[in-house]
N, C-alpha and C. Protein backbone atom coordinates (compact mmCIF):
# COMPACT_ATOMS: atom_id res chain seq x y z
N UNK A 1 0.96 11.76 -3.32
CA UNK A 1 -0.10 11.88 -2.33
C UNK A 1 -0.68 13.28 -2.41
N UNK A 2 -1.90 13.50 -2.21
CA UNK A 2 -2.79 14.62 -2.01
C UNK A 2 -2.63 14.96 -0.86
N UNK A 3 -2.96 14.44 0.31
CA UNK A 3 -3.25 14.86 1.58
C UNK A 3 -2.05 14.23 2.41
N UNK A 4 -1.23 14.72 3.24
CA UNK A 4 -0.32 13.50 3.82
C UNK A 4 -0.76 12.71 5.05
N UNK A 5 -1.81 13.92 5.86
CA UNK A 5 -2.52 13.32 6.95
C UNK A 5 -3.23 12.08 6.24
N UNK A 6 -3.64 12.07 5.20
CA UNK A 6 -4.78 10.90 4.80
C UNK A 6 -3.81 9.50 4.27
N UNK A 7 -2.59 9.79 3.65
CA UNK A 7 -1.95 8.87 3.04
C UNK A 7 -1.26 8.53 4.30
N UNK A 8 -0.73 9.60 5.77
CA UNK A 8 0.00 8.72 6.92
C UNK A 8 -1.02 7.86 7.64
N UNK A 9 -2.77 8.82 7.63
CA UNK A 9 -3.42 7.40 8.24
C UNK A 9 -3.14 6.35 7.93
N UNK A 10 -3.28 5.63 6.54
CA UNK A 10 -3.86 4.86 5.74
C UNK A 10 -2.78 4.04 5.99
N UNK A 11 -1.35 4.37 5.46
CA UNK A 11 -0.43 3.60 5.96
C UNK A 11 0.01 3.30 7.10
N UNK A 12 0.30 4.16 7.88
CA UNK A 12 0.31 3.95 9.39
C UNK A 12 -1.02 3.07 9.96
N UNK A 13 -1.55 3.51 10.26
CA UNK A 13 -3.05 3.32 11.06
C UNK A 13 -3.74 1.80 10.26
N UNK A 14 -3.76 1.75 9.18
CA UNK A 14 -4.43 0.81 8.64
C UNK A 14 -3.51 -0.53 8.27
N UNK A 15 -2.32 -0.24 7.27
CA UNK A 15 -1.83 -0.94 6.60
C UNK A 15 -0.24 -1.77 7.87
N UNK A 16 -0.23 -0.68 8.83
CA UNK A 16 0.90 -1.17 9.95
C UNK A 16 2.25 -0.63 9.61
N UNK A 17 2.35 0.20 8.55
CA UNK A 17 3.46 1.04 8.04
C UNK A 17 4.42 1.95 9.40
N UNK A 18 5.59 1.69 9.57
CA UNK A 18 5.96 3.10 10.54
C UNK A 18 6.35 4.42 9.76
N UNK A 19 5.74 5.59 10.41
CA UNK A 19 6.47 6.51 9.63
C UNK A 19 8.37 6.89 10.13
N UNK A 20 8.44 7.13 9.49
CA UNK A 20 10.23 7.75 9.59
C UNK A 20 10.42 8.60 9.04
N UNK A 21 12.01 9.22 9.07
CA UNK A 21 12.07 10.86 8.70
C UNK A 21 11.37 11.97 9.72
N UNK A 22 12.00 13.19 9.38
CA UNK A 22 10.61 14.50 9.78
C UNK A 22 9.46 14.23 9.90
N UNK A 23 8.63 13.97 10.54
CA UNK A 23 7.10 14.35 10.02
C UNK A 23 6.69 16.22 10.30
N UNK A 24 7.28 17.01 10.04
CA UNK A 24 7.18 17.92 9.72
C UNK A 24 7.44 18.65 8.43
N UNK A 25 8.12 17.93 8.06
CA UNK A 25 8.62 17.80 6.46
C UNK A 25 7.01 17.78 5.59
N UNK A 26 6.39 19.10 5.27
CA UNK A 26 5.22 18.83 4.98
C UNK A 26 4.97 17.89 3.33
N UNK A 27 6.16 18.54 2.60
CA UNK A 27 5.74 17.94 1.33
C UNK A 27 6.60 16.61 1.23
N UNK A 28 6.47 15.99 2.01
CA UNK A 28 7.09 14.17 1.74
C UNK A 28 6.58 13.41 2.94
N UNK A 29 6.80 12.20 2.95
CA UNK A 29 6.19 11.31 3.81
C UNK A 29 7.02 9.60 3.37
N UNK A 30 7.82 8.85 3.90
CA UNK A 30 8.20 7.69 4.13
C UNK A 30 7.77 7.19 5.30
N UNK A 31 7.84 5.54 4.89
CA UNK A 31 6.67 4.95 5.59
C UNK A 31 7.74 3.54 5.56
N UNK A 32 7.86 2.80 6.84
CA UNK A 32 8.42 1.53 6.58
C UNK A 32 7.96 0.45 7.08
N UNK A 33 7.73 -0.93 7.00
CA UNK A 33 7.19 -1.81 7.20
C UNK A 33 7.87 -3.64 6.45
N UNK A 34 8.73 -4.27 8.06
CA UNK A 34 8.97 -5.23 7.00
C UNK A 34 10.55 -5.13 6.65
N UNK A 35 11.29 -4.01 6.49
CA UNK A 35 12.41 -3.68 5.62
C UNK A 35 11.95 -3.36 4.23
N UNK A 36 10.65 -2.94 4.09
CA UNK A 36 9.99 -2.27 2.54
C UNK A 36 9.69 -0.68 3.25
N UNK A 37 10.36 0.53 2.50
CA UNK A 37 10.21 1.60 2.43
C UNK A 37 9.46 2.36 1.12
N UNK A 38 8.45 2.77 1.53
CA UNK A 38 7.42 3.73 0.56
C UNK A 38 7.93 4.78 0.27
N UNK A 39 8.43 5.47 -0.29
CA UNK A 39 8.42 7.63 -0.23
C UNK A 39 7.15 8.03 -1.22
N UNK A 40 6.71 8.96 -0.63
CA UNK A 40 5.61 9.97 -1.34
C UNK A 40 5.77 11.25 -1.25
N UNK A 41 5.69 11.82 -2.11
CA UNK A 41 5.64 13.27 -2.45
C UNK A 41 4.20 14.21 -2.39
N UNK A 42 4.24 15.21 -2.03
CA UNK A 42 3.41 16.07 -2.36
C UNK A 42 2.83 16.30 -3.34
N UNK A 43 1.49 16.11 -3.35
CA UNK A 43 1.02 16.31 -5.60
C UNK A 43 -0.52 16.50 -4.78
N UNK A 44 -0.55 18.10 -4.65
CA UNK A 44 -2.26 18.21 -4.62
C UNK A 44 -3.01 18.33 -5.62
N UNK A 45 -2.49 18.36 -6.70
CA UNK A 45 -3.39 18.55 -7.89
C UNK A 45 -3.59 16.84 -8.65
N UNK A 46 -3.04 16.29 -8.19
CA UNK A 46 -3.14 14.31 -8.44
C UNK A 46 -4.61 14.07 -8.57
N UNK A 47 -5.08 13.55 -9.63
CA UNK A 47 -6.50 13.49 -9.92
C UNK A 47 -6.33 11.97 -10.05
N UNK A 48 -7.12 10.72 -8.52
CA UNK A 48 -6.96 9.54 -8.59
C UNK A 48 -7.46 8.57 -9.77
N UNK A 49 -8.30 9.41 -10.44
CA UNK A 49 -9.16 8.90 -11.05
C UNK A 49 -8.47 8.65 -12.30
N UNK A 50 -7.05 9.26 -12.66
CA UNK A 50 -6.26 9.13 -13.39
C UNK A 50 -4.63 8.81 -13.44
N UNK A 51 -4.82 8.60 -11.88
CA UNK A 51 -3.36 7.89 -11.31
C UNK A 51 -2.83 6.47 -11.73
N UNK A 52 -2.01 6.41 -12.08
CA UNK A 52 -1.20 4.97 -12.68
C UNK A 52 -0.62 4.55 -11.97
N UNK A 53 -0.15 5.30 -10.33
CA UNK A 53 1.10 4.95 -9.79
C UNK A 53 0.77 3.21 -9.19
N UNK A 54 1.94 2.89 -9.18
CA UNK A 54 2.06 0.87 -8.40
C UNK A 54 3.14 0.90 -8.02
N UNK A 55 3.30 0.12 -6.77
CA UNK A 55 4.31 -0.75 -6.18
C UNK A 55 3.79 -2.16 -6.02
N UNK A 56 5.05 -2.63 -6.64
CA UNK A 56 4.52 -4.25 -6.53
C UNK A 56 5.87 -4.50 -5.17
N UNK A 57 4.93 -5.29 -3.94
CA UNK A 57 5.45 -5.63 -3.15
C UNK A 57 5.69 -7.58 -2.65
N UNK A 58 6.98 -7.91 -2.15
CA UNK A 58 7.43 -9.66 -1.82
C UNK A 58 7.42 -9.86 -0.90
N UNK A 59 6.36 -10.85 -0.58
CA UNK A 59 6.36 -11.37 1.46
C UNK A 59 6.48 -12.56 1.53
N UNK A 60 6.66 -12.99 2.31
CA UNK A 60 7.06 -14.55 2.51
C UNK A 60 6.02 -15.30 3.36
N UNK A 61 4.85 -14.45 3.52
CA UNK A 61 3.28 -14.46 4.25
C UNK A 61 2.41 -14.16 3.95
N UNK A 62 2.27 -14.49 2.49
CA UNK A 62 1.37 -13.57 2.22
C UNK A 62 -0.47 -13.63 2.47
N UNK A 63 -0.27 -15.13 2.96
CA UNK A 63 -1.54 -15.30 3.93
C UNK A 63 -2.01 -14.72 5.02
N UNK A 64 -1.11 -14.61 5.98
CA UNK A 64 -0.48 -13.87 7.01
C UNK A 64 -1.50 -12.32 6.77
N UNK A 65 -0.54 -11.82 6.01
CA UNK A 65 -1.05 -10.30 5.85
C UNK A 65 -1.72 -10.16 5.46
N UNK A 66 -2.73 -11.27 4.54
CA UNK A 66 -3.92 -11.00 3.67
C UNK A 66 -4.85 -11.22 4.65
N UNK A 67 -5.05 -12.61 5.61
CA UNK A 67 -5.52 -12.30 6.33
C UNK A 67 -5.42 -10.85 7.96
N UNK A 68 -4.40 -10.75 7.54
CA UNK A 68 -4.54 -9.55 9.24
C UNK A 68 -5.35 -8.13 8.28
N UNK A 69 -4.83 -7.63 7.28
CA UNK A 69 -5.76 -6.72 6.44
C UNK A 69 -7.40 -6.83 6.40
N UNK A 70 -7.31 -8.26 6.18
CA UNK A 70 -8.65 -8.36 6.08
C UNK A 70 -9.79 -8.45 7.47
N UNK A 71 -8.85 -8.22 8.68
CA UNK A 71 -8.98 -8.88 10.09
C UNK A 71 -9.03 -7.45 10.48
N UNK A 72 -8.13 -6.21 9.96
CA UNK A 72 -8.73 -4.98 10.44
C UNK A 72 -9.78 -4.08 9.50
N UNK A 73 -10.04 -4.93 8.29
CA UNK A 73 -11.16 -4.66 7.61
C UNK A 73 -10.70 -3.35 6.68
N UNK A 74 -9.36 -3.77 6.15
CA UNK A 74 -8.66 -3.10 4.71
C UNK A 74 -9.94 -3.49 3.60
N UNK A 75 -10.12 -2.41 2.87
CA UNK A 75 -10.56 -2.71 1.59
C UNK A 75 -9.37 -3.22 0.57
N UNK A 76 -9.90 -4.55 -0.04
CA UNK A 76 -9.26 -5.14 -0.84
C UNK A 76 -9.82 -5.02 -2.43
N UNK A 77 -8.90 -4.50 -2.79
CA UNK A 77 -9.46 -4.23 -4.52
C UNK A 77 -10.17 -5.41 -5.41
N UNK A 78 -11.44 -4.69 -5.85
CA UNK A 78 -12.45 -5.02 -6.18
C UNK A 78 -12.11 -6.55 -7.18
N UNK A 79 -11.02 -6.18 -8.02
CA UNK A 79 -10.64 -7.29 -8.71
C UNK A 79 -8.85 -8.02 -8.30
N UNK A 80 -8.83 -7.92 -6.97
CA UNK A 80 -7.25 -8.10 -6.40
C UNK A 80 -7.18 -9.11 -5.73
N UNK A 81 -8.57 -9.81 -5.09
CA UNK A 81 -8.66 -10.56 -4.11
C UNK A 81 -7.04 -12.09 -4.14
N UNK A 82 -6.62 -12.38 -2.88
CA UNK A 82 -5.58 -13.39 -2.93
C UNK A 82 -6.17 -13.97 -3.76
N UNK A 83 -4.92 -14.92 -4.59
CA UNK A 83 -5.26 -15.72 -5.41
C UNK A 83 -3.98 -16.13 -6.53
N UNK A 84 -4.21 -17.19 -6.67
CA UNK A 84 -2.70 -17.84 -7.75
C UNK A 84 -2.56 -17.26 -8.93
N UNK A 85 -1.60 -17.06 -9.08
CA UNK A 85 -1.50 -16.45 -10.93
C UNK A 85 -0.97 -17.64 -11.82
N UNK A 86 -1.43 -17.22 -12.87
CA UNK A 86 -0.46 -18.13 -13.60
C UNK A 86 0.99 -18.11 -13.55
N UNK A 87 1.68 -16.87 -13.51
CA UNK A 87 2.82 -16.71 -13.62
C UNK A 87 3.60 -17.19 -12.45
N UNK A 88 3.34 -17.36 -11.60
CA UNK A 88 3.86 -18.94 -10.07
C UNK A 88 3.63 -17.85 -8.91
N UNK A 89 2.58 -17.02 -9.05
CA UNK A 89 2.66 -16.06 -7.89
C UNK A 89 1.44 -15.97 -6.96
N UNK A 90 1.41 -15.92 -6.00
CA UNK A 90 0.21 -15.96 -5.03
C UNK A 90 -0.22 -14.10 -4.90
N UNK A 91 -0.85 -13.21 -5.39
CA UNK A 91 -1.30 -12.04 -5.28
C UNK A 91 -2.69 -11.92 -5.00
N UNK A 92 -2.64 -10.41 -3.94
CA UNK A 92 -3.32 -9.78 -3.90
C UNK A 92 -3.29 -8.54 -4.14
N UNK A 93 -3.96 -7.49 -4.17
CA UNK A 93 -4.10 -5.55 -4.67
C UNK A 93 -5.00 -4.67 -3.66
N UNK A 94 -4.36 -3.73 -3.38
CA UNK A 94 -5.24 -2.28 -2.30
C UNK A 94 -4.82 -1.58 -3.50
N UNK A 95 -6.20 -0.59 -3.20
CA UNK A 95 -5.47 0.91 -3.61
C UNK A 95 -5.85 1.90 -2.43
N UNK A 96 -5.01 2.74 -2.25
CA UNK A 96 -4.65 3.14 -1.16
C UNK A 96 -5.76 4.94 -1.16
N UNK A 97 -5.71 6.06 -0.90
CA UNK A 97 -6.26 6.82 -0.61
C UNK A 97 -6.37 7.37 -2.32
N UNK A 98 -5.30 7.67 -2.84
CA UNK A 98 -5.18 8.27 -3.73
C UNK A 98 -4.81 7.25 -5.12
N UNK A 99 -5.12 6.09 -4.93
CA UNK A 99 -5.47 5.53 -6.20
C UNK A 99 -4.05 4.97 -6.95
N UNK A 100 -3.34 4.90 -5.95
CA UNK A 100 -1.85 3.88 -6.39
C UNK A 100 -2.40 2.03 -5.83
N UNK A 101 -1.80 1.54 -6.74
CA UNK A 101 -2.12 0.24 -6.79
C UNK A 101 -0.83 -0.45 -5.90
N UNK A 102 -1.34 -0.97 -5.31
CA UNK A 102 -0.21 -2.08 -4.46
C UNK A 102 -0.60 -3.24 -4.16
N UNK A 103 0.47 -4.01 -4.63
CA UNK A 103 0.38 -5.33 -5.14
C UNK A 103 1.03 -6.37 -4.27
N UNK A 104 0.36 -7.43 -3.64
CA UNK A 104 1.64 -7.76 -2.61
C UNK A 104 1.58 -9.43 -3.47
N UNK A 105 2.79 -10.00 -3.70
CA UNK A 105 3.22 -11.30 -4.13
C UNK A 105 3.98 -11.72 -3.35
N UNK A 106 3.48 -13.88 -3.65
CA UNK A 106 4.58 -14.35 -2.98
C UNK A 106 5.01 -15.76 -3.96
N UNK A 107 6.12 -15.85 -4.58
CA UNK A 107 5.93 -17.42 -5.07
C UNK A 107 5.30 -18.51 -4.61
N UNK A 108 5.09 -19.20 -5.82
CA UNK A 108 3.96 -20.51 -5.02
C UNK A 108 5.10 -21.24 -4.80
């Protein structure tokens, strides 16, 4: 993460994440939601435009959350929208402030 205020909005505020730990702890930030825990680090020099980072995430709702995201008006990645895979998986994709990809699946 670049900014942590911008990556705790985003998760907190948007995505329904709780934070935990310090939040004074300036260079880290965990985030939980679900029994799924995030950690992020400090990286101000992270250029998104060349970020690779992903978490691929498993819900057992994934309607559920695709619709409530879309109900507080999450941007959903341009080519992520829900949808079946071939591989037996129901996915969708955000990318988040700084250009990590997160992936949420659920078996069909």
């Amino acid at each position: 993460m670049r900014d942590k205020a911008v990556s705790r909005d985003y998760y907190v505020n948007q995505l329904g994440f709780t934070e935990l730990g310090d939040p004074h702890f300036k260079p880290y930030l965990m985030v939980e939601k679900d029994g799924i825990e995030i950690h992020f680090f400090e990286y101000k020099d992270l250029d998104p435009a060349t970020n690779y980072g992903q978490v691929y995430i498993r819900t057992n709702d994934i309607g559920g959350l695709y619709q409530t995201l879309l109900d507080n008006q999450v941007s959903i990645h341009p080519n992520g929208p829900l949808q079946a895979k071939p591989w037996g998986q129901l996915e969708f994709a955000l990318l988040d402030p700084d250009n990590n990809l997160l992936t949420f699946g659920q078996k069909i």
